[in-house]
Every structure is written in structure tokens, then in C-alpha cells.
C-alpha atoms as a PDB file:
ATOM      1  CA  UNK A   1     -71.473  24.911 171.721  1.00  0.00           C
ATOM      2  CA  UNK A   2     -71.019  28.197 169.618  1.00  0.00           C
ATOM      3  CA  UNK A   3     -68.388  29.831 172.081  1.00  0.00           C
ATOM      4  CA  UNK A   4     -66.533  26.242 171.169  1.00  0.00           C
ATOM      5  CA  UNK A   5     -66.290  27.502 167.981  1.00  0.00           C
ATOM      6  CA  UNK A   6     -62.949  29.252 167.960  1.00  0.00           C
ATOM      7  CA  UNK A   7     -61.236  25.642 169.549  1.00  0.00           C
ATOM      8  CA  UNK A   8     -62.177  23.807 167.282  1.00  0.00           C
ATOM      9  CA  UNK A   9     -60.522  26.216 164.518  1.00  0.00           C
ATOM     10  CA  UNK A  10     -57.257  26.007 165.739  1.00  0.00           C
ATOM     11  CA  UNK A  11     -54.482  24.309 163.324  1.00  0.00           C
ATOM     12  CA  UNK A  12     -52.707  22.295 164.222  1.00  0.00           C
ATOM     13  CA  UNK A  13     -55.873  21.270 166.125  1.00  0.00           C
ATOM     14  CA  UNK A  14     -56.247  21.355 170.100  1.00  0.00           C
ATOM     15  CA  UNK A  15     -55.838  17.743 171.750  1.00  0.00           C
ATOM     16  CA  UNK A  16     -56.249  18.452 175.149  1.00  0.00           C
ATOM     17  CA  UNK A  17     -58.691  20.996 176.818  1.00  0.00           C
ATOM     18  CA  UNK A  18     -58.076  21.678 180.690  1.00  0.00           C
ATOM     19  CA  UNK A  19     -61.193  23.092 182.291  1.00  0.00           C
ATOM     20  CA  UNK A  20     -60.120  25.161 185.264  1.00  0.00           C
ATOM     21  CA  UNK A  21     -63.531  25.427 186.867  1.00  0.00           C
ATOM     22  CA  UNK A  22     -62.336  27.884 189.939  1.00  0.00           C
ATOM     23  CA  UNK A  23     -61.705  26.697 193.720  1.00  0.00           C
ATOM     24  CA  UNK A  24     -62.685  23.341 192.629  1.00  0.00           C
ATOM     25  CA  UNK A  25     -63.145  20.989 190.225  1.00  0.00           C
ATOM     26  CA  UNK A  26     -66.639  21.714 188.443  1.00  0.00           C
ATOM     27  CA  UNK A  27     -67.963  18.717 186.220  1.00  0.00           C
ATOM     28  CA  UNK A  28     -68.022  19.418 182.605  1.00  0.00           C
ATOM     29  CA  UNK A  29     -71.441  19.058 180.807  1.00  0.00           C
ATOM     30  CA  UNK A  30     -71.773  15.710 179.238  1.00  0.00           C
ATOM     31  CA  UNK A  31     -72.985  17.058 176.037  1.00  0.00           C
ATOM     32  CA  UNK A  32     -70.032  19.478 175.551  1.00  0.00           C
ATOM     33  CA  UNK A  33     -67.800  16.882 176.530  1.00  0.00           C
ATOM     34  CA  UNK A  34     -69.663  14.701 173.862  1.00  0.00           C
ATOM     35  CA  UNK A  35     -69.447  17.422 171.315  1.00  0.00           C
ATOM     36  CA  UNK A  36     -65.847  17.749 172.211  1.00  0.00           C
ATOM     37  CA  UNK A  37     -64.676  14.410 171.624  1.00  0.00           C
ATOM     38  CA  UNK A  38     -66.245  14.199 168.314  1.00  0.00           C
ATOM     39  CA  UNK A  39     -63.922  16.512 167.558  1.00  0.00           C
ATOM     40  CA  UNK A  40     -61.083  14.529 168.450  1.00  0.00           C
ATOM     41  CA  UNK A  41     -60.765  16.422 171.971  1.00  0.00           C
ATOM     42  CA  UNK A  42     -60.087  15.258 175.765  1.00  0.00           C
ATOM     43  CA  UNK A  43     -61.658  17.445 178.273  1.00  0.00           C
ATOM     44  CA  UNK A  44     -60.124  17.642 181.404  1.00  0.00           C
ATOM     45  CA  UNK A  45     -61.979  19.351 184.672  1.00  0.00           C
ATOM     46  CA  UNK A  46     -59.687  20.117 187.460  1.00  0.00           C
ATOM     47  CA  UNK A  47     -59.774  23.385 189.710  1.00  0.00           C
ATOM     48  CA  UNK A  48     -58.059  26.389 188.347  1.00  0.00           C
ATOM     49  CA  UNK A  49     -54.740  26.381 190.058  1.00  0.00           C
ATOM     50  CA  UNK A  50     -54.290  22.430 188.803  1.00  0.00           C
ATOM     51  CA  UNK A  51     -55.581  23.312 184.669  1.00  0.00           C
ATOM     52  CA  UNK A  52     -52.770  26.387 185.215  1.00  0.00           C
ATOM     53  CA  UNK A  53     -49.636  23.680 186.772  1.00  0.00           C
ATOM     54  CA  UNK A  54     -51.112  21.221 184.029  1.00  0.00           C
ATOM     55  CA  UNK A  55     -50.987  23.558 181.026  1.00  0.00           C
ATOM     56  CA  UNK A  56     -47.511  24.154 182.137  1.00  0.00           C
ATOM     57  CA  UNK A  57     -46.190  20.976 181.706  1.00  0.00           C
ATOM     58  CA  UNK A  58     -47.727  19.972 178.850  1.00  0.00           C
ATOM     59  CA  UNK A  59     -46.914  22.620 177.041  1.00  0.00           C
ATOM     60  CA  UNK A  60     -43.377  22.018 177.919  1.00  0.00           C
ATOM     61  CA  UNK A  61     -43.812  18.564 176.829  1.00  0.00           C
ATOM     62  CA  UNK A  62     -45.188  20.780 173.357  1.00  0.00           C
ATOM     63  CA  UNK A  63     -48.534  19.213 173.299  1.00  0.00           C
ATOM     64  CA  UNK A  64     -51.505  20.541 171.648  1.00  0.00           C
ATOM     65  CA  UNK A  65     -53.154  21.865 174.489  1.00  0.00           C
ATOM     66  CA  UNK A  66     -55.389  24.857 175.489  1.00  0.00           C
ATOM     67  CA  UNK A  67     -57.358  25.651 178.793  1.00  0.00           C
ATOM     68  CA  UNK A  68     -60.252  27.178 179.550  1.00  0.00           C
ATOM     69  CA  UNK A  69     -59.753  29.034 183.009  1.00  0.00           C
ATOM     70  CA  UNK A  70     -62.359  30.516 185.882  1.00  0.00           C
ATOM     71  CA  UNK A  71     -60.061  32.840 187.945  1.00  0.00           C
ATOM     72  CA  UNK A  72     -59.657  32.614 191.328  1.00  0.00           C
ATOM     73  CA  UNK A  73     -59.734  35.861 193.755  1.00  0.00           C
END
């Protein structure tokens, strides 16, 4: 929850968080996705290629958006 920190101090805040978990999609721990939507914040798991053609668009679209990305080799 601590390395959440920084997120969560973002103005104007973050809406949507894309979790690019790698090769494929990697499930996003309940609690963190809990502690995230407190916070007034969607979490969205996808594999890393997906979160990067995702972010893309909706930052086009000039949502509040961020993404959290595991690279791929």
C-alpha cells in the first residue's frame, strides 16, 4: 500500500489505473484493489502490451489515467 502512495497524490486525481502485469494478465490483489477504490480508483489488469494500447487511447480521450507496467523482453 505505501508504494501507492505517490497515485494517490496526484491532482487532478488518477481515475483509472491499468495494471500491465507482463505476458499476461496477472490478477490484482483484492486488498489493493479494495484500497484503491476507496480512493475513488478503477483498477484494471490486462497484460502489458494491452495496459500500453489502453493508456493510449484513453489518454487521447484525456482521461485521468496512469498505468502501472511489468516489461516484457
Amino acid at each position: 500500500m505505501e508504494s501507492l502512495a505517490p497515485l494517490l497524490a496526484v491532482d487532478p486525481q488518477v481515475e483509472i489505473l491499468l495494471f500491465g502485469g507482463g505476458t499476461q494478465m496477472t490478477p490484482v490483489d483484492p486488498a489493493v484493489r479494495a484500497h484503491l477504490r476507496e480512493a475513488g480508483i478503477v483498477v484494471e489488469p490486462m497484460d502489458t502490451g494491452a495496459a500500453c494500447r489502453t493508456y493510449s487511447i484513453l489518454a487521447a480521450e484525456a482521461r485521468r489515467v496512469a498505468a502501472a507496467l511489468i516489461a516484457i523482453d
